[in-house]
PDB file of N, CA and C in Angstrom:
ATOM      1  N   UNK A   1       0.827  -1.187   0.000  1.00  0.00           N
ATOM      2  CA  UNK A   1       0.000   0.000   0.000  1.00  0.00           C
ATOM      3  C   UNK A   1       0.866   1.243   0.000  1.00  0.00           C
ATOM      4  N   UNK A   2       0.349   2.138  -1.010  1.00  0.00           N
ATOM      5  CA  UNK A   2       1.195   3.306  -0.955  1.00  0.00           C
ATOM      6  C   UNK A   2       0.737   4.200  -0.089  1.00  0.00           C
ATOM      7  N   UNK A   3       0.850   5.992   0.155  1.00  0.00           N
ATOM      8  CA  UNK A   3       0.747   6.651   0.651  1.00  0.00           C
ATOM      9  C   UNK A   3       0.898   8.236  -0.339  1.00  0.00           C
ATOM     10  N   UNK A   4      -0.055   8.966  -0.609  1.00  0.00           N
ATOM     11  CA  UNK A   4       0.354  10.462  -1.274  1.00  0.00           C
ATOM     12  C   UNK A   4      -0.713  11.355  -0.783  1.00  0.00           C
ATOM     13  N   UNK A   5       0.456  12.572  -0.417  1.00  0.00           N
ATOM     14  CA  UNK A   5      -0.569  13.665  -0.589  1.00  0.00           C
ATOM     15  C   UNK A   5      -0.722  14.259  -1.561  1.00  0.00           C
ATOM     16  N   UNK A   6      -2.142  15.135  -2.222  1.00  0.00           N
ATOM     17  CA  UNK A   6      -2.289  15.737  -3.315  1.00  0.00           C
ATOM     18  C   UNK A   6      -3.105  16.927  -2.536  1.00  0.00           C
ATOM     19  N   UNK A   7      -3.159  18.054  -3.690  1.00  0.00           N
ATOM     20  CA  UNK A   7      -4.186  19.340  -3.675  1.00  0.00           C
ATOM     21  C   UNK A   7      -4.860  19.277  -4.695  1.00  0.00           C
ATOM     22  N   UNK A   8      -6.586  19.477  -4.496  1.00  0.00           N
ATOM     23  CA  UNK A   8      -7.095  19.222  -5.516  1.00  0.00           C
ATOM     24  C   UNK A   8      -7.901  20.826  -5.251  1.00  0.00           C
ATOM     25  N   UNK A   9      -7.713  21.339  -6.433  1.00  0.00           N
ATOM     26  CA  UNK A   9      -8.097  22.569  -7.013  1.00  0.00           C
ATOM     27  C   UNK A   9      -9.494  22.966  -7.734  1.00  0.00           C
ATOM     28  N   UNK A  10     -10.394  23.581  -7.680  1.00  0.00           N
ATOM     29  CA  UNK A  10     -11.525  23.411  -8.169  1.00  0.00           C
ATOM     30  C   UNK A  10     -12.342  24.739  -8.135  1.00  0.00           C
ATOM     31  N   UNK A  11     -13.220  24.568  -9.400  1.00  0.00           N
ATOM     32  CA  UNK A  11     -13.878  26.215  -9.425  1.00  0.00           C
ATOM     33  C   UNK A  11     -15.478  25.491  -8.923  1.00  0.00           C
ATOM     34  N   UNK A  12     -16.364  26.233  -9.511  1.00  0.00           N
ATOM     35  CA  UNK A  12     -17.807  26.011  -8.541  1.00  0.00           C
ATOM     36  C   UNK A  12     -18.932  25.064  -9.198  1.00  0.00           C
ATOM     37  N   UNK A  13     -18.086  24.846 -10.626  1.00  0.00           N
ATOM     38  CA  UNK A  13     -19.129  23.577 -11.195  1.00  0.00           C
ATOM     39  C   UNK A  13     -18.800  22.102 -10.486  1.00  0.00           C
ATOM     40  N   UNK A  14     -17.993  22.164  -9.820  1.00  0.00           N
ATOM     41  CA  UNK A  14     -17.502  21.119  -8.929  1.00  0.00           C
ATOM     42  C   UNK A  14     -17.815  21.017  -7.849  1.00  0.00           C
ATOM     43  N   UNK A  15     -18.401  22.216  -7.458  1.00  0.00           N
ATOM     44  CA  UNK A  15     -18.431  22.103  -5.630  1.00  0.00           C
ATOM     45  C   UNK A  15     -19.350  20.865  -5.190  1.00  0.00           C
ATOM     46  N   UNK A  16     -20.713  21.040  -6.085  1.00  0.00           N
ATOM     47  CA  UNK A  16     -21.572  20.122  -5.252  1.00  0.00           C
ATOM     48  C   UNK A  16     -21.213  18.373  -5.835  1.00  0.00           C
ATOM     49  N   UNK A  17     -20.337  17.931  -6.760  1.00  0.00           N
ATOM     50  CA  UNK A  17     -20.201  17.012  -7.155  1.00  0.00           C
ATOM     51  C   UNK A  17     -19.044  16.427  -6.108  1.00  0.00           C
ATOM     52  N   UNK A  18     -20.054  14.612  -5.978  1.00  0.00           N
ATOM     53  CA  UNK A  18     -18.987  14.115  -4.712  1.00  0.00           C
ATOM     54  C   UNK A  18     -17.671  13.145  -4.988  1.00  0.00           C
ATOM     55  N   UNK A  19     -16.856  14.091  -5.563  1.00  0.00           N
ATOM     56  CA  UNK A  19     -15.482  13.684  -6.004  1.00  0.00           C
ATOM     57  C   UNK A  19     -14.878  12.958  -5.136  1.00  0.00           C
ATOM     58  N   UNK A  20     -14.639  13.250  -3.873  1.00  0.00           N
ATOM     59  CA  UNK A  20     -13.389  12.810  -2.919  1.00  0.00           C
ATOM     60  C   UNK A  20     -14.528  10.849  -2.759  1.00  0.00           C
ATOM     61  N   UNK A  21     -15.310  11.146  -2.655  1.00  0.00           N
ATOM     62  CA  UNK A  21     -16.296  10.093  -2.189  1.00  0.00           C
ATOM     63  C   UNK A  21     -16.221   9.136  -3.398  1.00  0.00           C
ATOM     64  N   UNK A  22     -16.302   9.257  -4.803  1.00  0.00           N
ATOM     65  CA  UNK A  22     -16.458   8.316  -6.032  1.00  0.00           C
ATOM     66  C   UNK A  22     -15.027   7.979  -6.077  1.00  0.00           C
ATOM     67  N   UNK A  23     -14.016   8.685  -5.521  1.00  0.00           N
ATOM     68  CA  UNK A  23     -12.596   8.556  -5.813  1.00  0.00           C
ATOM     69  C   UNK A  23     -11.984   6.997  -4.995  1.00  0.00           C
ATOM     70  N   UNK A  24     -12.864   7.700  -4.150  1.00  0.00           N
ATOM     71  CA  UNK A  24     -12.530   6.350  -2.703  1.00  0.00           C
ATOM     72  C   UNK A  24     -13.029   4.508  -3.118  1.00  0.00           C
ATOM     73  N   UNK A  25     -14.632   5.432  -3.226  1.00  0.00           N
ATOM     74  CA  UNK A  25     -15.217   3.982  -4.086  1.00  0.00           C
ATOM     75  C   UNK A  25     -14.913   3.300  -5.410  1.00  0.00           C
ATOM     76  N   UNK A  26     -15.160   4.029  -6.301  1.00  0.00           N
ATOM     77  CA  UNK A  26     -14.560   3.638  -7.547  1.00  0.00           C
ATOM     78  C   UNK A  26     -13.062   2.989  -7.803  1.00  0.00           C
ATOM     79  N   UNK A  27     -12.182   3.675  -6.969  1.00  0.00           N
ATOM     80  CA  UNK A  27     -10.713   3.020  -7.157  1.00  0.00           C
ATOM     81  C   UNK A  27     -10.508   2.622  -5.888  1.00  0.00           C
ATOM     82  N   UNK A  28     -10.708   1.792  -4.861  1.00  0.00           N
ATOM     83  CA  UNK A  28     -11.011   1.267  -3.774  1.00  0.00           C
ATOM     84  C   UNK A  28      -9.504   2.267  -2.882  1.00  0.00           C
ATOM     85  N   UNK A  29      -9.740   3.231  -2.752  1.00  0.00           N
ATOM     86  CA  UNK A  29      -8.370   4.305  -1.946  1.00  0.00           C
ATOM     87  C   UNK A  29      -9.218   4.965  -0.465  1.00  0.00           C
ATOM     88  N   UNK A  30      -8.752   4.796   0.054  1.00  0.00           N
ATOM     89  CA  UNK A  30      -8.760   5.322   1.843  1.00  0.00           C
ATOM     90  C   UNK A  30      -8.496   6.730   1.526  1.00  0.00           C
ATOM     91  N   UNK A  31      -8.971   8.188   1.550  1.00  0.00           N
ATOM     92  CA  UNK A  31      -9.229   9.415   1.181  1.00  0.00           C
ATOM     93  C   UNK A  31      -9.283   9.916   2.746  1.00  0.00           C
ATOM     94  N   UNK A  32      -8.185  10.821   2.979  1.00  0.00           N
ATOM     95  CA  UNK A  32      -8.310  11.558   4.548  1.00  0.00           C
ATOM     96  C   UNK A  32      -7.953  12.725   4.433  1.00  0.00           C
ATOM     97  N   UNK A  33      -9.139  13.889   4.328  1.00  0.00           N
ATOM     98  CA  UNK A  33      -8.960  15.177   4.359  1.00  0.00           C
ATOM     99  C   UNK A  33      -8.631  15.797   5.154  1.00  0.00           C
ATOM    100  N   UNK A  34      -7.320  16.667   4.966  1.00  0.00           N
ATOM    101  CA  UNK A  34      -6.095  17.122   6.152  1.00  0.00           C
ATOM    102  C   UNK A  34      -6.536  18.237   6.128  1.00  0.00           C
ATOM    103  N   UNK A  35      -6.807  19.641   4.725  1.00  0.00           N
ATOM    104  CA  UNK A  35      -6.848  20.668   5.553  1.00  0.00           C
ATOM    105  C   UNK A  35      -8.215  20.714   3.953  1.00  0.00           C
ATOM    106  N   UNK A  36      -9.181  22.285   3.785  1.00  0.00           N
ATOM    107  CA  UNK A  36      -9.595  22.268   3.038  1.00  0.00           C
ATOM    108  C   UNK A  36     -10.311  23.602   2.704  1.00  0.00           C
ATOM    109  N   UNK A  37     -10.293  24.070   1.740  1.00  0.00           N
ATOM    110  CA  UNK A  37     -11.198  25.826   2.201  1.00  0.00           C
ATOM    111  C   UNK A  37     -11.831  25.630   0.928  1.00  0.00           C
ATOM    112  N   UNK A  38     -13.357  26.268   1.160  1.00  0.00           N
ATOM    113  CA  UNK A  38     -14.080  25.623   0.274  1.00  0.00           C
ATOM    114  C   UNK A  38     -15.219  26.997  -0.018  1.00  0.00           C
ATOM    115  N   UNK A  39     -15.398  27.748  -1.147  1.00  0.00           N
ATOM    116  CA  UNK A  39     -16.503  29.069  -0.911  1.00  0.00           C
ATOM    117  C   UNK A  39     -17.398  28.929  -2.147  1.00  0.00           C
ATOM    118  N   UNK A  40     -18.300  29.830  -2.158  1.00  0.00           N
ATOM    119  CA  UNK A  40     -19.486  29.514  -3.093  1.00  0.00           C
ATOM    120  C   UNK A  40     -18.603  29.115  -4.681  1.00  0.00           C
ATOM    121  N   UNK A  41     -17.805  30.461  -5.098  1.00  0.00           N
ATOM    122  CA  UNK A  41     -17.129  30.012  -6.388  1.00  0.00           C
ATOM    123  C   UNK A  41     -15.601  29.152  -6.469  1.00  0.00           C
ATOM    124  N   UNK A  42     -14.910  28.169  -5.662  1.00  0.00           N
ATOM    125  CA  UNK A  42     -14.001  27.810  -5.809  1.00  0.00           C
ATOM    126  C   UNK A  42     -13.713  27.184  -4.616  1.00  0.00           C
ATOM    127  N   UNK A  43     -12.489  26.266  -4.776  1.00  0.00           N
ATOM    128  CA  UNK A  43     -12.127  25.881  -3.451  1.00  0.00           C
ATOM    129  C   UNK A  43     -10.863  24.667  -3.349  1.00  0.00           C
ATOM    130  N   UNK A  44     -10.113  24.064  -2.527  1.00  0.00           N
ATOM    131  CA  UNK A  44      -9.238  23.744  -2.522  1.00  0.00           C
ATOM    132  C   UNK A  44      -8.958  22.708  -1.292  1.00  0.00           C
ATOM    133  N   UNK A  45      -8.497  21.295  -1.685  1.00  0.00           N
ATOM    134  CA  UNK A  45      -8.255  20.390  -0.442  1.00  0.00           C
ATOM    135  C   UNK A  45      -7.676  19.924  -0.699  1.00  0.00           C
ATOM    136  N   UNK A  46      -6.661  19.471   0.637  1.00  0.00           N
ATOM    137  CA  UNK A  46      -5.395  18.806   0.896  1.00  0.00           C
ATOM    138  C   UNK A  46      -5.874  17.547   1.171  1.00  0.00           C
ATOM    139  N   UNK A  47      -5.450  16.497   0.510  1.00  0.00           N
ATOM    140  CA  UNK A  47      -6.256  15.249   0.516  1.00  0.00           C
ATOM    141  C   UNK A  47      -4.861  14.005   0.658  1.00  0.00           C
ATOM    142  N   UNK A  48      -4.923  13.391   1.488  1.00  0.00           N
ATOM    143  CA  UNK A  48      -3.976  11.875   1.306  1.00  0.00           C
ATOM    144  C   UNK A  48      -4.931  10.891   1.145  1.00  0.00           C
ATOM    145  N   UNK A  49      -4.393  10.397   0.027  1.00  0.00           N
ATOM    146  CA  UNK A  49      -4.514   9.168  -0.143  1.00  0.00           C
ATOM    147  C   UNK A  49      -3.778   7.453  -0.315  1.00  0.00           C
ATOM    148  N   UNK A  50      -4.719   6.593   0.256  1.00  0.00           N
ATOM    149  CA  UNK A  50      -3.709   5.373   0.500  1.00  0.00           C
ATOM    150  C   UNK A  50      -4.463   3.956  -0.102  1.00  0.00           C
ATOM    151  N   UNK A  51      -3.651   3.655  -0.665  1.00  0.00           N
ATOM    152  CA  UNK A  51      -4.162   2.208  -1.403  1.00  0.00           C
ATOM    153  C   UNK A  51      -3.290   1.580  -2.429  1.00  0.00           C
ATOM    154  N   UNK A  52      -3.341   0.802  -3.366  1.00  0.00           N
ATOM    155  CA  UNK A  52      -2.597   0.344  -4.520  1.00  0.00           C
ATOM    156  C   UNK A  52      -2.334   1.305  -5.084  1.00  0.00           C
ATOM    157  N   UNK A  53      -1.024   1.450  -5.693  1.00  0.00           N
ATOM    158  CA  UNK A  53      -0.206   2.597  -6.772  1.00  0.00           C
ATOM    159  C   UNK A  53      -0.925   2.836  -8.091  1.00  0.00           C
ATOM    160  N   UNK A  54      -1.187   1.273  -8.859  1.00  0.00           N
ATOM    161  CA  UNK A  54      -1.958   1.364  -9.454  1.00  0.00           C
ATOM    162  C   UNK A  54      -3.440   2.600  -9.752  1.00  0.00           C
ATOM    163  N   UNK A  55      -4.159   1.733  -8.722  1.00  0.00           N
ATOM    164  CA  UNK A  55      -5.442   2.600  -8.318  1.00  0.00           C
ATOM    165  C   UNK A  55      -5.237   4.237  -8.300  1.00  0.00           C
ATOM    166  N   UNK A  56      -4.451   4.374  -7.043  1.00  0.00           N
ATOM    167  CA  UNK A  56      -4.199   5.478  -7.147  1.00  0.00           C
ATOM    168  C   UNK A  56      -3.712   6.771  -8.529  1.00  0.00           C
ATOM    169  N   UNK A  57      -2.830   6.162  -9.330  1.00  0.00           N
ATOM    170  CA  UNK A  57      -2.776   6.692 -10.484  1.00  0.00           C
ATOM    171  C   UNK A  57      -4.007   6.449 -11.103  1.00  0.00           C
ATOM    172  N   UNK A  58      -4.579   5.772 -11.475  1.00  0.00           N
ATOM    173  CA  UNK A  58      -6.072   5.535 -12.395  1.00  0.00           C
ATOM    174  C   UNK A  58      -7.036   6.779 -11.759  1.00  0.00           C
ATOM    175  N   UNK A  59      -6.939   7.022 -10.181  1.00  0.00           N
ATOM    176  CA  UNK A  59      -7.520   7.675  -9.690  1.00  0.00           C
ATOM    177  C   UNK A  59      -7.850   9.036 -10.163  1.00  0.00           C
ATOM    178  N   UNK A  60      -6.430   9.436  -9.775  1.00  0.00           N
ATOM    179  CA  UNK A  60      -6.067  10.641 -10.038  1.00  0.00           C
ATOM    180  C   UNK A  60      -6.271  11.220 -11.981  1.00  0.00           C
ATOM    181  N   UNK A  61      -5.837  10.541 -12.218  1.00  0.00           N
ATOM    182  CA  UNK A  61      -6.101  10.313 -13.662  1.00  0.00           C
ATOM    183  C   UNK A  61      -7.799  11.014 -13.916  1.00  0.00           C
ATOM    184  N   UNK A  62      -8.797  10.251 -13.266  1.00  0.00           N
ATOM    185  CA  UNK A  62     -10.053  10.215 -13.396  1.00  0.00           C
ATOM    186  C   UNK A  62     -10.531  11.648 -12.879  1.00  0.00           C
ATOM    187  N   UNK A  63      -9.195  12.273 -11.844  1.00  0.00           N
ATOM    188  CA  UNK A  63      -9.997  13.302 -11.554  1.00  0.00           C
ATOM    189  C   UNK A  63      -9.712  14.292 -12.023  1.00  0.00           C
ATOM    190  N   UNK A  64      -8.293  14.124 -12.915  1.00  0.00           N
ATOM    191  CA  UNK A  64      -8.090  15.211 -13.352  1.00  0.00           C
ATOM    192  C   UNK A  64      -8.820  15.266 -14.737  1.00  0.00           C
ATOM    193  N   UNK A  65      -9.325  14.084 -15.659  1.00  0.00           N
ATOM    194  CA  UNK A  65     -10.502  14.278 -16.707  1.00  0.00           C
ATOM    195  C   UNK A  65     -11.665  14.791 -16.193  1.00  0.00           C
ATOM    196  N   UNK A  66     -12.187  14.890 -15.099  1.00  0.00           N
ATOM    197  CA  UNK A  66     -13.482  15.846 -14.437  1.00  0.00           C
ATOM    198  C   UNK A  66     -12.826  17.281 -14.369  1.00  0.00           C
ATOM    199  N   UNK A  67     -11.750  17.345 -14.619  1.00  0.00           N
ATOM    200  CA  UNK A  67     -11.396  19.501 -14.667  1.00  0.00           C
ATOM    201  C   UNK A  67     -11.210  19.947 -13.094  1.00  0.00           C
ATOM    202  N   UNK A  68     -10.619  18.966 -12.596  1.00  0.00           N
ATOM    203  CA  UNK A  68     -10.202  19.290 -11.313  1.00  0.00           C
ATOM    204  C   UNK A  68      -8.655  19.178 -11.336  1.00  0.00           C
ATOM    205  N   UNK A  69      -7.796  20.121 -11.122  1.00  0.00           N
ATOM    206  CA  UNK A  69      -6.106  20.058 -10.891  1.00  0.00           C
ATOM    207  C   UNK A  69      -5.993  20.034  -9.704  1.00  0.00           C
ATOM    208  N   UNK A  70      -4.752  18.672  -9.848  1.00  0.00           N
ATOM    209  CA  UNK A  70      -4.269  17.820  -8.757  1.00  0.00           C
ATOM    210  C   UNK A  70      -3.017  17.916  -9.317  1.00  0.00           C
ATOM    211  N   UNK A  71      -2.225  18.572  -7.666  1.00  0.00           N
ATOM    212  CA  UNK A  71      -0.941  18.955  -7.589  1.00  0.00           C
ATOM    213  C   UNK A  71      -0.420  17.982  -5.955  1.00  0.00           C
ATOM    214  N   UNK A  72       0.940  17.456  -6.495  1.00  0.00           N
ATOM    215  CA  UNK A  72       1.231  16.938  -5.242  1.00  0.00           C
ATOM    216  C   UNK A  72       1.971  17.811  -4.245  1.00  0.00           C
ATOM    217  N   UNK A  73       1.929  17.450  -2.863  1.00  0.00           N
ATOM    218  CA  UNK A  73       2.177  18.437  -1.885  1.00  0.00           C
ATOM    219  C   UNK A  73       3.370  17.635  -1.119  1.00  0.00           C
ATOM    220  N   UNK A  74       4.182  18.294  -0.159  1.00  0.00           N
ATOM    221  CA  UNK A  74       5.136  18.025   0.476  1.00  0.00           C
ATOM    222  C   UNK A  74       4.718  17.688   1.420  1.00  0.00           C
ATOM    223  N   UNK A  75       5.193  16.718   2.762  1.00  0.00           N
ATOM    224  CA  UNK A  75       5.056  16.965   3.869  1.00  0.00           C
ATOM    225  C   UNK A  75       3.155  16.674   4.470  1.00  0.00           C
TER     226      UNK A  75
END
């Protein structure tokens, strides 16, 4: 099992769609939101995730075709 943190970036056609949640299910990944600021037009969360490397890339992959940028974070 791996381990990454990412930032996932997002404007407001995204807000109400449940990304972190289909991410978890769909690619079977453990999703633990560390920090997150979130306002009517935009918003931004620090997200680790843990599961197969695999998965995890497919994941991420999937979310960045929904128009969400995912940047990895340090620390």
């Amino acid at each position: 099992m791996s381990k990454r943190r990412v930032m996932f970036t997002f404007g407001e056609e995204h807000i109400p769609d449940p990304i972190i949640y289909n991410l978890g299910q769909q690619y079977n990944l453990i999703t633990n939101i560390l920090r997150a600021n979130i306002s009517e037009d935009e918003g931004w969360i620090v997200l680790e995730l843990e599961g197969d490397e695999n998965n995890m890339e497919q994941g991420i992959a999937w979310v960045t075709s929904k128009g969400v940028r995912v940047d990895p974070t340090d620390g």
